[in-house]
Structure formats: structure tokens, C-alpha cells
Protein backbone atom coordinates (compact mmCIF):
# COMPACT_ATOMS: atom_id res chain seq x y z
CA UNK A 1 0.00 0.00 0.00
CA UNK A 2 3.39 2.42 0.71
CA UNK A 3 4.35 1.49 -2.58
CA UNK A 4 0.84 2.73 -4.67
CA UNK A 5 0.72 5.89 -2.24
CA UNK A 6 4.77 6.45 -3.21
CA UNK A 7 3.70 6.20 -7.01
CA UNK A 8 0.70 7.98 -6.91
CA UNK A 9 3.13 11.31 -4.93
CA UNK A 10 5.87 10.57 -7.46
CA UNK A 11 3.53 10.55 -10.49
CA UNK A 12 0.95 13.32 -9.72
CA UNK A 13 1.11 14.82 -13.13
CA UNK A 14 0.43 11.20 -14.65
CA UNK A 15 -2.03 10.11 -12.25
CA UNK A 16 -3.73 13.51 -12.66
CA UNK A 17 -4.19 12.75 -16.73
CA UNK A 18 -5.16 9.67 -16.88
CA UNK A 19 -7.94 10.70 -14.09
CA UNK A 20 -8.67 12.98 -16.98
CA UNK A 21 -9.11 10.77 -19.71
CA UNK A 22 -10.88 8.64 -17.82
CA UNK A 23 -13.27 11.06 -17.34
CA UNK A 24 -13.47 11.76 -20.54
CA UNK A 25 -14.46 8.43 -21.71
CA UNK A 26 -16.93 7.60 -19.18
CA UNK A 27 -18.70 11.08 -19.85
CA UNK A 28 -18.28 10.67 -23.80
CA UNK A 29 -20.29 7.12 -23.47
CA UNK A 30 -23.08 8.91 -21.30
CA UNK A 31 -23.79 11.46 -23.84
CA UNK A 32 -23.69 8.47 -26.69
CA UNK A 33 -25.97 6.49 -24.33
CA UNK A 34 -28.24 9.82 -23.53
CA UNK A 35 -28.61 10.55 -27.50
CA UNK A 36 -29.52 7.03 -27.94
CA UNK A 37 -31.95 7.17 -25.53
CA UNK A 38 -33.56 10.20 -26.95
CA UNK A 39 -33.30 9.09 -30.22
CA UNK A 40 -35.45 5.93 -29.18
CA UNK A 41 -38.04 7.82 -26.97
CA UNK A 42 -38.59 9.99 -30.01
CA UNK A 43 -39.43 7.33 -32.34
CA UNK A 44 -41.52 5.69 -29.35
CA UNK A 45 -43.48 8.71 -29.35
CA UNK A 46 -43.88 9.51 -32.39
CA UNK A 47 -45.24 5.61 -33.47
CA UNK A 48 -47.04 6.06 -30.42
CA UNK A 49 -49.43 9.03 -31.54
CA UNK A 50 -49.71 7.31 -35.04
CA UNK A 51 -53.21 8.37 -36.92
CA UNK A 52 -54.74 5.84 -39.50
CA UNK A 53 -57.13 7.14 -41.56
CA UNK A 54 -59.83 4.83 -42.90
CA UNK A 55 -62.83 5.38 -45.19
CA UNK A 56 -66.17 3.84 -43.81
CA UNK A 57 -68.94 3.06 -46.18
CA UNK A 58 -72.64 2.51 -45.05
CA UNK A 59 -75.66 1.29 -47.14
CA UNK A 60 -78.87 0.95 -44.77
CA UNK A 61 -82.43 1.70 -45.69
CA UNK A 62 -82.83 4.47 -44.46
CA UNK A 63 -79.14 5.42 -45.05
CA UNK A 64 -75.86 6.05 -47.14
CA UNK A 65 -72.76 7.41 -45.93
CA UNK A 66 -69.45 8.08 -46.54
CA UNK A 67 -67.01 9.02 -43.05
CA UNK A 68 -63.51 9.20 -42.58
CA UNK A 69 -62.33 7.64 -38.87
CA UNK A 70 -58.96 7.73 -37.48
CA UNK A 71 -58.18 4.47 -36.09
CA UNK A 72 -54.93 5.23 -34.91
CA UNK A 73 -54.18 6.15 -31.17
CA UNK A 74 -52.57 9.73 -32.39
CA UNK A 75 -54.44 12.54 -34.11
CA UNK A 76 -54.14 13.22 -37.90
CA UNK A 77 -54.20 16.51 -39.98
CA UNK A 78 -55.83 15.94 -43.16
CA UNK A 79 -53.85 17.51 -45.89
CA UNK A 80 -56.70 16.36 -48.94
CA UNK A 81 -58.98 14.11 -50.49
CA UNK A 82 -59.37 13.07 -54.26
CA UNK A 83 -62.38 11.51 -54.99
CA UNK A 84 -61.93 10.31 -58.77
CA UNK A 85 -63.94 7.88 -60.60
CA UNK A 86 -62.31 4.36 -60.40
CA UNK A 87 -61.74 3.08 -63.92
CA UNK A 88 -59.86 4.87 -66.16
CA UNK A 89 -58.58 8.29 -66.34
CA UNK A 90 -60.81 11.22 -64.63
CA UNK A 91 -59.94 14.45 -63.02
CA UNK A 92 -59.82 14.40 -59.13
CA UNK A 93 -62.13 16.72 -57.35
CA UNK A 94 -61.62 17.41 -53.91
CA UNK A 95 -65.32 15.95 -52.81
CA UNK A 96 -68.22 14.47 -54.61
CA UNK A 97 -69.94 17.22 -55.63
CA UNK A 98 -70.08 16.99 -59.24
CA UNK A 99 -69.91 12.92 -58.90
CA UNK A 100 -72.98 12.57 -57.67
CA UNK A 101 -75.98 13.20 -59.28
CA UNK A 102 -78.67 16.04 -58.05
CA UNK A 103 -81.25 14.77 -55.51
CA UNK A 104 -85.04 14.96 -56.62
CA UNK A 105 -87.53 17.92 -54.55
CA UNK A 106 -87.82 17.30 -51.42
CA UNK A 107 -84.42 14.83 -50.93
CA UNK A 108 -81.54 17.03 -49.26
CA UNK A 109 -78.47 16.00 -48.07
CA UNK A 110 -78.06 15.52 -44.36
CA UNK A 111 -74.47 16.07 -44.67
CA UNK A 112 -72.08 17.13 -47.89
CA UNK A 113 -68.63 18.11 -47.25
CA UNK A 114 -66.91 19.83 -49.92
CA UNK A 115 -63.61 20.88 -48.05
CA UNK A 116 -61.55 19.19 -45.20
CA UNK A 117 -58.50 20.27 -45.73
CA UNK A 118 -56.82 21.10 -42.95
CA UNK A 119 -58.93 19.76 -40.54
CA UNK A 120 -57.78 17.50 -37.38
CA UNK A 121 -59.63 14.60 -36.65
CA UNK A 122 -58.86 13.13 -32.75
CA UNK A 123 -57.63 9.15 -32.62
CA UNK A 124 -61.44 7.44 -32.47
CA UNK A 125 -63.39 9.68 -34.03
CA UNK A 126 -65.11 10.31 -37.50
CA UNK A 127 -66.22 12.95 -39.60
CA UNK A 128 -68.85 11.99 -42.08
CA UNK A 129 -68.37 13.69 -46.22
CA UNK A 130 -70.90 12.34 -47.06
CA UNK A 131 -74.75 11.64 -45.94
CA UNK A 132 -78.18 10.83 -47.35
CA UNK A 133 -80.81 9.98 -44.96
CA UNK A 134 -84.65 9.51 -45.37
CA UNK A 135 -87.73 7.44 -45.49
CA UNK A 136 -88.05 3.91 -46.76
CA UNK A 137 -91.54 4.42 -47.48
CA UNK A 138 -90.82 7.88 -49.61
CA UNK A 139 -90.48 6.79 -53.40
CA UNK A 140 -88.41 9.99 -54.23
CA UNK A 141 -86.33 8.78 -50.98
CA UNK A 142 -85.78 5.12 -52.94
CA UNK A 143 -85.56 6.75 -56.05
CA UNK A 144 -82.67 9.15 -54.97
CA UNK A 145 -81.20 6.57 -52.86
CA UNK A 146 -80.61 4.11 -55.94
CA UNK A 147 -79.32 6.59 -58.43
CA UNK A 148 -76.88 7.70 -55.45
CA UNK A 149 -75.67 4.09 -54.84
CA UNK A 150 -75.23 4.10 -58.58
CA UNK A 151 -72.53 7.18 -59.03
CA UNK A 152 -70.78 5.97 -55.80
CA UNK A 153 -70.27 2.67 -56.66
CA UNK A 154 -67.98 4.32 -59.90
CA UNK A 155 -65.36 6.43 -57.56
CA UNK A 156 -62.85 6.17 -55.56
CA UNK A 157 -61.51 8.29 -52.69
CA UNK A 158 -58.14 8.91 -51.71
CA UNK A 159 -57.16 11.03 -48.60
CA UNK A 160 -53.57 12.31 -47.82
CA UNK A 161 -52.80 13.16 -44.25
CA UNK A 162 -50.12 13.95 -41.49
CA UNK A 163 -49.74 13.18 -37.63
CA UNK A 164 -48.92 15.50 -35.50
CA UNK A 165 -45.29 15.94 -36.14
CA UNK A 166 -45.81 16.76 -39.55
CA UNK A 167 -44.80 13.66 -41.30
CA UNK A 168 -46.85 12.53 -43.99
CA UNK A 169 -48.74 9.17 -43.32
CA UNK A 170 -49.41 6.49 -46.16
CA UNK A 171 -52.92 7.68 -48.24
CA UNK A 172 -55.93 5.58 -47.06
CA UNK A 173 -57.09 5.01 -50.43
CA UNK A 174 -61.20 2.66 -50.95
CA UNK A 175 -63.02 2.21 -53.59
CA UNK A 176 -66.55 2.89 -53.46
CA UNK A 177 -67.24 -0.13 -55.70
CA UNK A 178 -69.01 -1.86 -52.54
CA UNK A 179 -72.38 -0.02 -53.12
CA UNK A 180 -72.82 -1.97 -56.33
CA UNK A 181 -73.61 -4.87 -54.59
CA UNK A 182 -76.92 -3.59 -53.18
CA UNK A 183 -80.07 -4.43 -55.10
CA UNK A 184 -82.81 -2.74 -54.06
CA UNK A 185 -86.24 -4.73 -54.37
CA UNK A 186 -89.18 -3.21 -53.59
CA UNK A 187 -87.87 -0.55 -50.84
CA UNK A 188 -85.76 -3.30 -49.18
CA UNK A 189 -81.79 -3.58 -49.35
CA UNK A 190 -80.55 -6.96 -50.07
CA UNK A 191 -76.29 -7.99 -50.43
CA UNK A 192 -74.84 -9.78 -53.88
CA UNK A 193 -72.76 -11.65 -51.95
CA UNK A 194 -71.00 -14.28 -53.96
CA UNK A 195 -71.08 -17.58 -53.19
CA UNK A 196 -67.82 -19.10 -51.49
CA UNK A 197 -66.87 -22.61 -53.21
């Protein structure tokens, strides 16, 4: 033990460096380890408050719609959404007025949204574009509903959106081709659902 305490008073200068360097190191690999960490809890959070935007369809009798709904756990911004017909070329429009034909007297639209850009939308919730509601029993109702399942069934709809962060989240992209497989026969909403071999 003489001997280390000897060394140690003979070599202050030396022992005083490498106490230094040592130091050094140790620190250097806490900052590495602290900008790792960081790094990581950023991503965590980020994947974490992901939005994921998803086009609902609903044919009822009474009936159609058309909603967005963020199933992700994170909020999304939505930047825009092309609605285009689905085969072939046609010009994008940014909501289905112009795709959809004009309702008879006395049909209105419960809800048409022409614009969302923009918009947030909480993780969970909806916003309907687009909604036609009504009475089974009105023939104008049936009449409107059927020429309405008709144009939708023909588009598509694309939306682009963001999380929070700003980064730009894959398009939820559906076509509408699903309301083609309604017949309506005598008021009452049946499914062509094809038969599974």
C-alpha cells in the first residue's frame, strides 16, 4: 500500500491525466448512451401518436354514408382528399360534388362536405363527407337513394394526411365499388354476396 501511495506522490502529473481521460471516456459514453436514448423515446413517441385514416362506407335503408375515422391512437391533420372515378382516367375533385348526381324535390343531403382540408380529426373519431338519410316508405327517398348508390359505386376516394409531427402518413385510399352490390327490391336492401366454393 506504501508502494501505490509512493507512485501515486511521485507521479501526480500522470495520475492527474489519466484521471482525466478517464473522465473523458466515461462522460463521452453517457452522452452516446443519452442521445440514444432520446433518439429511441422519439421514435416511441412519435409511433405512439400514429393516426390511421380509414374510409367507412354505409348502405342501410334508411341510409348512405361516406365518413372518414382515425383508427390510430394519435391525431391526424388531413392535408386532402381526391375523390376520382375508379376506372380509367378522370380528373380528381376534392369531394363528390359533381360525382354525384342532383337529388329529386324534397331529398336534401343531411351532410355534404366539400372541403376538409386542414382539418384535425382526434384518434377514435369520424367525420362523415358524405350523408343521405330519409324514409323507406318515400319513393323519391328510394328513387334518390338508388341513383346515389349508382354514381358511388364508380369512384374512388383517396385522402392524404399527417400526424402530428408533420410527417406525412401512407394515403388511405377505398373504392366505393361496394355499393354496387346492393339491389334494391321493392324498398328493401338486399347484399350480392358471392357464393364461397
Amino acid at each position: 500500500m506504501n508502494d501505490l501511495v509512493a507512485f501515486l506522490t511521485a507521479n501526480h502529473d500522470l495520475v492527474a491525466a489519466f484521471t482525466a481521460v478517464a473522465a473523458l471516456v466515461v462522460s463521452s459514453i453517457s452522452i452516446i448512451l443519452a442521445i440514444f436514448n432520446m433518439t429511441t423515446q422519439r421514435t416511441h413517441n412519435r409511433k405512439s401518436l400514429m393516426p390511421i385514416a380509414h374510409v367507412r362506407l354505409g348502405d342501410y335503408e334508411n341510409r348512405l354514408f361516406v365518413e372518414l375515422h382515425n383508427d390510430g391512437i394519435g391525431p391526424m391533420v388531413i392535408d386532402t382528399i381526391a375523390v376520382s372515378k375508379s376506372r380509367g382516367w378522370s380528373k380528381k375533385h376534392a369531394s363528390f360534388s359533381g360525382l354525384v348526381p342532383a337529388l329529386p324535390p324534397g331529398i336534401l343531403w343531411s351532410t355534404f362536405v366539400t372541403d376538409l382540408s386542414g382539418r384535425a380529426l382526434s384518434a377514435g373519431k369520424d367525420i362523415v363527407i358524405l350523408l343521405l338519410e330519409g324514409d323507406p316508405s318515400d319513393q323519391n327517398f328510394l328513387t334518390a337513394r338508388q341513383s346515389v348508390r349508382k354514381a358511388l359505386a364508380d369512384l374512388q376516394i383517396v385522402v392524404r394526411y399527417r400526424d402530428i409531427y408533420g410527417r406525412k402518413m401512407p394515403p388511405a385510399k377505398r373504392n366505393l365499388d361496394w355499393f354496387a352490390s346492393n339491389v334494391d327490391v321493392g324498398g328493401v336492401v338486399r347484399r350480392n354476396v358471392p357464393a364461397h366454393s
